[in-house]
PDB file of N, CA and C in Angstrom:
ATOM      1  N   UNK A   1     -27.967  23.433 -28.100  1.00  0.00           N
ATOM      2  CA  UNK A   1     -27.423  22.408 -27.249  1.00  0.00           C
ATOM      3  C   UNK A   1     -26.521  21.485 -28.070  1.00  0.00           C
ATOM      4  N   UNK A   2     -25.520  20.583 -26.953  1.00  0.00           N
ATOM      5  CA  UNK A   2     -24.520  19.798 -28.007  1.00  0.00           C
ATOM      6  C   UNK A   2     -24.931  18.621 -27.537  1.00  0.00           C
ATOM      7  N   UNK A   3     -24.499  17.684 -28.650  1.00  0.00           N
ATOM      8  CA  UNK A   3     -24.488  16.553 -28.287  1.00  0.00           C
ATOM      9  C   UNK A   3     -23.367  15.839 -28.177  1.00  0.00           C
ATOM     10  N   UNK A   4     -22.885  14.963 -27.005  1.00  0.00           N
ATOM     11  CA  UNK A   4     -21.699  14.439 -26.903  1.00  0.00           C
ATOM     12  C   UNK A   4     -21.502  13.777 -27.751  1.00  0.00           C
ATOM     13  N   UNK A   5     -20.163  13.721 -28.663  1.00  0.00           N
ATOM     14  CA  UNK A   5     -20.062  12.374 -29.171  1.00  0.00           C
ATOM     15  C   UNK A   5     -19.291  10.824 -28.966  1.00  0.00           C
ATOM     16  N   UNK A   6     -20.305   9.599 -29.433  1.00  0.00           N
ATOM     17  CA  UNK A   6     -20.111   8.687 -28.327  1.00  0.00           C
ATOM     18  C   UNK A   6     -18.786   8.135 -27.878  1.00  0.00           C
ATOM     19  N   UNK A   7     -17.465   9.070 -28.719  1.00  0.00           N
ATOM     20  CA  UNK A   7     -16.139   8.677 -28.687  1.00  0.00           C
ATOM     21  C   UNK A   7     -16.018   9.216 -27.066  1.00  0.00           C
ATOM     22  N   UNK A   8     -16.818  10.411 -26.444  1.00  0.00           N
ATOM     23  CA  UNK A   8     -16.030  10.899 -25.327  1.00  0.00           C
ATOM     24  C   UNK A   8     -17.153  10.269 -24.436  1.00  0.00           C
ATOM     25  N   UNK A   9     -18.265   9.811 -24.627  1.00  0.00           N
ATOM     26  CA  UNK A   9     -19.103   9.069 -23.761  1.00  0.00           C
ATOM     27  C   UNK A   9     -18.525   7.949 -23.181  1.00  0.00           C
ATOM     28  N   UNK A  10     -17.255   6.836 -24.255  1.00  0.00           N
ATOM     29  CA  UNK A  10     -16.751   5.942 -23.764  1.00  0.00           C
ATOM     30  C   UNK A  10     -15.914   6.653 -23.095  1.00  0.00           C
ATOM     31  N   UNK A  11     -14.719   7.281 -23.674  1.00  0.00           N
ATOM     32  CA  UNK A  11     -13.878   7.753 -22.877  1.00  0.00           C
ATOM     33  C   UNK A  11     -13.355   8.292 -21.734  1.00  0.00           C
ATOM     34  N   UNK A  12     -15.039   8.891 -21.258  1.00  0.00           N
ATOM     35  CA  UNK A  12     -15.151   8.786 -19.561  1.00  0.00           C
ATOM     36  C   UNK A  12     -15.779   7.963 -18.972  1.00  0.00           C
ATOM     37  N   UNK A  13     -16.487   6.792 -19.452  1.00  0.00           N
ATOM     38  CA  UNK A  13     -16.456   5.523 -18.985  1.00  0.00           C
ATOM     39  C   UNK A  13     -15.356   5.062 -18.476  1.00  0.00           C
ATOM     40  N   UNK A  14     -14.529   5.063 -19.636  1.00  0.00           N
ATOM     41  CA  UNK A  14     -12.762   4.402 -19.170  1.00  0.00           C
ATOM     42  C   UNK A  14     -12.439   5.115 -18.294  1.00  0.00           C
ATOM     43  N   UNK A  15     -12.407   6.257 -18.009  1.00  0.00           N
ATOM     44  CA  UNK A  15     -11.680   7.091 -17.299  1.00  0.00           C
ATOM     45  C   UNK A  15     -12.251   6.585 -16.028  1.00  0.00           C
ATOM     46  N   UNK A  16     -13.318   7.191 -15.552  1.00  0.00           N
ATOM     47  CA  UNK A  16     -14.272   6.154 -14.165  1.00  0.00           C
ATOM     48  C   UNK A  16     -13.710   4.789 -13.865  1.00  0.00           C
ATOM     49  N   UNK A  17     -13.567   3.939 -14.930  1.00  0.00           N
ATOM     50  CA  UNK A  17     -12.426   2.689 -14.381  1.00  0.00           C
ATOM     51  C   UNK A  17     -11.582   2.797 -14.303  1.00  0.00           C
ATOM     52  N   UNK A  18     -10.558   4.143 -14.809  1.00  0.00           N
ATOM     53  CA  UNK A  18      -9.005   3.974 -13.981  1.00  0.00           C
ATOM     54  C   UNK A  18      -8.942   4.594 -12.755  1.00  0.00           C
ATOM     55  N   UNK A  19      -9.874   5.621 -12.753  1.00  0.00           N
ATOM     56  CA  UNK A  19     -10.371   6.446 -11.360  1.00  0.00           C
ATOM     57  C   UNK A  19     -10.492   5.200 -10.043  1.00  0.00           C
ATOM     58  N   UNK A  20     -11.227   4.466 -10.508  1.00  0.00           N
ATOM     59  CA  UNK A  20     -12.127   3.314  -9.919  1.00  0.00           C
ATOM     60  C   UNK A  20     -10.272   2.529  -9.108  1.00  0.00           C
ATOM     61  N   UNK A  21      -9.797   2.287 -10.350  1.00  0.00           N
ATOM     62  CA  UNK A  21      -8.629   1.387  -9.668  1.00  0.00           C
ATOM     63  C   UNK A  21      -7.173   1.866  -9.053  1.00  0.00           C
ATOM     64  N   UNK A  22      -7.479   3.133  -9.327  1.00  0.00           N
ATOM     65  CA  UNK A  22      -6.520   3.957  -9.025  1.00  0.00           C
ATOM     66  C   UNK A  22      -6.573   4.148  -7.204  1.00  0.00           C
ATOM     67  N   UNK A  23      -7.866   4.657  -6.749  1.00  0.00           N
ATOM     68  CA  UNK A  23      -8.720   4.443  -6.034  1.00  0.00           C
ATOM     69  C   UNK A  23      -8.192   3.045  -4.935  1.00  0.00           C
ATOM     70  N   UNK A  24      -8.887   2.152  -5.629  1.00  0.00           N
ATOM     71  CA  UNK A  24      -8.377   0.882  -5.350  1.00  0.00           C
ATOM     72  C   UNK A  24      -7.251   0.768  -4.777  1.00  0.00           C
ATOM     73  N   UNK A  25      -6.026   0.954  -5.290  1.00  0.00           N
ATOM     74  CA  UNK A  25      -4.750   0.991  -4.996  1.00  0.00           C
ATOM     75  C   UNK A  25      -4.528   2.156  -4.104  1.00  0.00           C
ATOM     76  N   UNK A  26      -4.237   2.958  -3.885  1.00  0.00           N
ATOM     77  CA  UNK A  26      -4.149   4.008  -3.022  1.00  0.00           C
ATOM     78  C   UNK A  26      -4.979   3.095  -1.631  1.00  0.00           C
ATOM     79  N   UNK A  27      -6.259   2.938  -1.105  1.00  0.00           N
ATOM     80  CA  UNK A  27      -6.871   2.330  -0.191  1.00  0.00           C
ATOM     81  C   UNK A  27      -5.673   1.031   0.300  1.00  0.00           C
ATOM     82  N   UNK A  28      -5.063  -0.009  -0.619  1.00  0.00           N
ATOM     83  CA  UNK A  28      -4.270  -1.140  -0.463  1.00  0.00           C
ATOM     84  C   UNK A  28      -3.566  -0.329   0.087  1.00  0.00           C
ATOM     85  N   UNK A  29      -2.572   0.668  -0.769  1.00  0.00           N
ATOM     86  CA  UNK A  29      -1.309   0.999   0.442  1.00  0.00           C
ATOM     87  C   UNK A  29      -1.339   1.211   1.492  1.00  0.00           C
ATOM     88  N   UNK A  30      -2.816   2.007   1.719  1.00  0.00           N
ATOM     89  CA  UNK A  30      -2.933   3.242   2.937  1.00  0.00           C
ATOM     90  C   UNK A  30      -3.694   1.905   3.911  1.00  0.00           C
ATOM     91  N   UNK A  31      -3.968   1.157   3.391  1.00  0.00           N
ATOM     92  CA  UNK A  31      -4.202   0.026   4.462  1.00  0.00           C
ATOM     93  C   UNK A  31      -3.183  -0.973   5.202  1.00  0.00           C
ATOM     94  N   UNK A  32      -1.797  -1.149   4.007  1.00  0.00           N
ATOM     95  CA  UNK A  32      -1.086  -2.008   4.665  1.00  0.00           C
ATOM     96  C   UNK A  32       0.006  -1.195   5.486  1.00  0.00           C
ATOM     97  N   UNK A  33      -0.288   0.004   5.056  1.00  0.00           N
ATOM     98  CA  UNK A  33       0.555   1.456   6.142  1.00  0.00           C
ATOM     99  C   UNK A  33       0.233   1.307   7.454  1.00  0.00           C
ATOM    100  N   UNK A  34      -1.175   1.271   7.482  1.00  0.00           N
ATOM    101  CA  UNK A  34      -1.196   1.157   8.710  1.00  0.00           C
ATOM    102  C   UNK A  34      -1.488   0.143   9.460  1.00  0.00           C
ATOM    103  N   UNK A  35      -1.735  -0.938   8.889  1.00  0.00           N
ATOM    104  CA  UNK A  35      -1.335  -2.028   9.689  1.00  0.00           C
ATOM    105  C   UNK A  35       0.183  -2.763  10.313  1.00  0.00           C
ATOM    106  N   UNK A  36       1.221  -2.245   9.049  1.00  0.00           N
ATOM    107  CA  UNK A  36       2.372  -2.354   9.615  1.00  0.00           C
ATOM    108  C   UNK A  36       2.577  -1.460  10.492  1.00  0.00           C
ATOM    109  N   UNK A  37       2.402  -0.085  10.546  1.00  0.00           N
ATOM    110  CA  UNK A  37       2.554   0.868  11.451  1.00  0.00           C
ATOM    111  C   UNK A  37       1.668   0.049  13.146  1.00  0.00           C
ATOM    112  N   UNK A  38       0.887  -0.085  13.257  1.00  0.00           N
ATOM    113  CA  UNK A  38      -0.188  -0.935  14.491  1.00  0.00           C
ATOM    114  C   UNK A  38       0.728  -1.803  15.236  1.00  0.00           C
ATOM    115  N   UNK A  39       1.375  -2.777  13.948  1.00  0.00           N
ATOM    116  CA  UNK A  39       1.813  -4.151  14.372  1.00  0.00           C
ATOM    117  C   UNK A  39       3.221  -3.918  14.817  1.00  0.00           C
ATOM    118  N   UNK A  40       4.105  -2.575  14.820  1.00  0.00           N
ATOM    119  CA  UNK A  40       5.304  -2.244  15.094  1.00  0.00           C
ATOM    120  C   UNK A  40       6.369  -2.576  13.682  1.00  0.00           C
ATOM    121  N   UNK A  41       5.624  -3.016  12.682  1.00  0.00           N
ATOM    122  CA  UNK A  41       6.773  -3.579  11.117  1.00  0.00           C
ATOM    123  C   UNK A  41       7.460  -2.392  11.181  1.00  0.00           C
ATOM    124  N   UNK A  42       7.548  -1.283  11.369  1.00  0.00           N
ATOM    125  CA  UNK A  42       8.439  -0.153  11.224  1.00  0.00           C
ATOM    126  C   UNK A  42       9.534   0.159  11.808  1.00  0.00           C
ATOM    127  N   UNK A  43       9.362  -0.537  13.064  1.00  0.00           N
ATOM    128  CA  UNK A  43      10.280  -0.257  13.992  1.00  0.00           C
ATOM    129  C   UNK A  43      11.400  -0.930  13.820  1.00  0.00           C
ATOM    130  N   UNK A  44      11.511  -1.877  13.381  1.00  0.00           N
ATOM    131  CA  UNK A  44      12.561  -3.446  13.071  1.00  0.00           C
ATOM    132  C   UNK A  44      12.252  -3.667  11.557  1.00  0.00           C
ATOM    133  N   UNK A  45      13.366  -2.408  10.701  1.00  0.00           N
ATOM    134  CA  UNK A  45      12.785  -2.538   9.154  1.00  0.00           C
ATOM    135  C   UNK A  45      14.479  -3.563   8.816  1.00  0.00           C
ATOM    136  N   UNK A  46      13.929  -3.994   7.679  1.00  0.00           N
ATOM    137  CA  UNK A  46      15.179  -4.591   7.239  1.00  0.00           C
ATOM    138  C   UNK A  46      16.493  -3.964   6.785  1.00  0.00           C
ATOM    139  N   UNK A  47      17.053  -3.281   7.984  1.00  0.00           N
ATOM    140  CA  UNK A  47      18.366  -2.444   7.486  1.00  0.00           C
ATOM    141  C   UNK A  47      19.926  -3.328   7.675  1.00  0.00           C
ATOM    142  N   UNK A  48      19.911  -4.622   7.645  1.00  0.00           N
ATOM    143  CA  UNK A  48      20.967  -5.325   7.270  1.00  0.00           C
ATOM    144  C   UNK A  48      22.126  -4.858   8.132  1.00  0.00           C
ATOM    145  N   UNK A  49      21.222  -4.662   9.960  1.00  0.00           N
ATOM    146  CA  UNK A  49      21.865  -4.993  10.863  1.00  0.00           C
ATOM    147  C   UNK A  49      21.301  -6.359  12.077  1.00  0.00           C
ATOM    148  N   UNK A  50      22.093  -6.990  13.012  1.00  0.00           N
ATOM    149  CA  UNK A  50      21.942  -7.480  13.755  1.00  0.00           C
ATOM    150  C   UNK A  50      20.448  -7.042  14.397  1.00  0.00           C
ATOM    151  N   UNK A  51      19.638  -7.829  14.387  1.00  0.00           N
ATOM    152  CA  UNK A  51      18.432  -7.402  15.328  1.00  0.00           C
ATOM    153  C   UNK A  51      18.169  -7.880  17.115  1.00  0.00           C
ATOM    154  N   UNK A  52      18.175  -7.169  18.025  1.00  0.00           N
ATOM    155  CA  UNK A  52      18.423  -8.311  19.028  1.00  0.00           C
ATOM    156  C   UNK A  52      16.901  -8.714  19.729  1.00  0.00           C
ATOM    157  N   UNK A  53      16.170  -8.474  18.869  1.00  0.00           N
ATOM    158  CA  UNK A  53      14.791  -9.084  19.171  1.00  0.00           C
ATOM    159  C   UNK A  53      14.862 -10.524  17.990  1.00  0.00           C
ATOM    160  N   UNK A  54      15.752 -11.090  17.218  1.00  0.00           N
ATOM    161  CA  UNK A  54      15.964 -11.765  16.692  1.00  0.00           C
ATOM    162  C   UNK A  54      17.272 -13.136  17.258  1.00  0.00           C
ATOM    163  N   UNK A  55      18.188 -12.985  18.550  1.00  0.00           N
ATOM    164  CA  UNK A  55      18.537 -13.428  18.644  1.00  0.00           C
ATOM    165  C   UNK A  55      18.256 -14.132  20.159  1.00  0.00           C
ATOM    166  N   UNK A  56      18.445 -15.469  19.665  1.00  0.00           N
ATOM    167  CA  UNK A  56      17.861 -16.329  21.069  1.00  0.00           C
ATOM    168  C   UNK A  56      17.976 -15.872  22.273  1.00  0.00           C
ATOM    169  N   UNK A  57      17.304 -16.218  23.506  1.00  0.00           N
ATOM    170  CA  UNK A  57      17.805 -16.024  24.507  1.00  0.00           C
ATOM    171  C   UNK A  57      19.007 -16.610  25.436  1.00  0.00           C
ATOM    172  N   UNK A  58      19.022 -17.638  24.948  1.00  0.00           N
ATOM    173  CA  UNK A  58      20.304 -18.575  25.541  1.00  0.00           C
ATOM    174  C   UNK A  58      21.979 -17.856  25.066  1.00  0.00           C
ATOM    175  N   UNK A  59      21.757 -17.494  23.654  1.00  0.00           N
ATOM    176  CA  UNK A  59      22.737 -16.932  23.263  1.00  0.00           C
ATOM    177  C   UNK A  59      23.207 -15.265  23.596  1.00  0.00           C
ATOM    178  N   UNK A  60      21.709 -14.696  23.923  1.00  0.00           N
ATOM    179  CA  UNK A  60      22.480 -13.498  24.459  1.00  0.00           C
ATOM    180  C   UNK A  60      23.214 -13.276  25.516  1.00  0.00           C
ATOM    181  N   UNK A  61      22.590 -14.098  26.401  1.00  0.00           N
ATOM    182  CA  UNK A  61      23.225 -14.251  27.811  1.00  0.00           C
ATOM    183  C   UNK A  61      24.856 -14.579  27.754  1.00  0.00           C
ATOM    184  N   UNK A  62      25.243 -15.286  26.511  1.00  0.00           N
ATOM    185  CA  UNK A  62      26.671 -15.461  27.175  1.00  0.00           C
ATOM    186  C   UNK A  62      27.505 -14.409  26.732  1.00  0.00           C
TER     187      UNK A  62
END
């Protein structure tokens, strides 16, 4: 039988914490995905045109 040595005992310690936050992050995106997706943020993205859900009502009318 072998015995690990304790250089790779830490080393997948560490590894489990980048796993861990890697993890982490992936969940953040895939959460604010779909909340913008829910809330319609997709539909009206910032493409640096006129929006007309952005312009008053008084002013469209004329």
């Amino acid at each position: 039988m072998r015995v690990e040595h304790e250089m790779h005992i830490r080393r997948r310690s560490r590894n489990f914490g980048v796993l861990g936050v890697l993890l982490a992050f992936i969940v953040i995106v895939f959460g604010v995905t779909v909340v913008k997706i829910e809330t319609g943020g997709f539909s009206e993205g910032f493409d640096h045109v006129a929006r007309p859900a952005l312009i008053p009502a008084e002013e469209a009318s004329q």
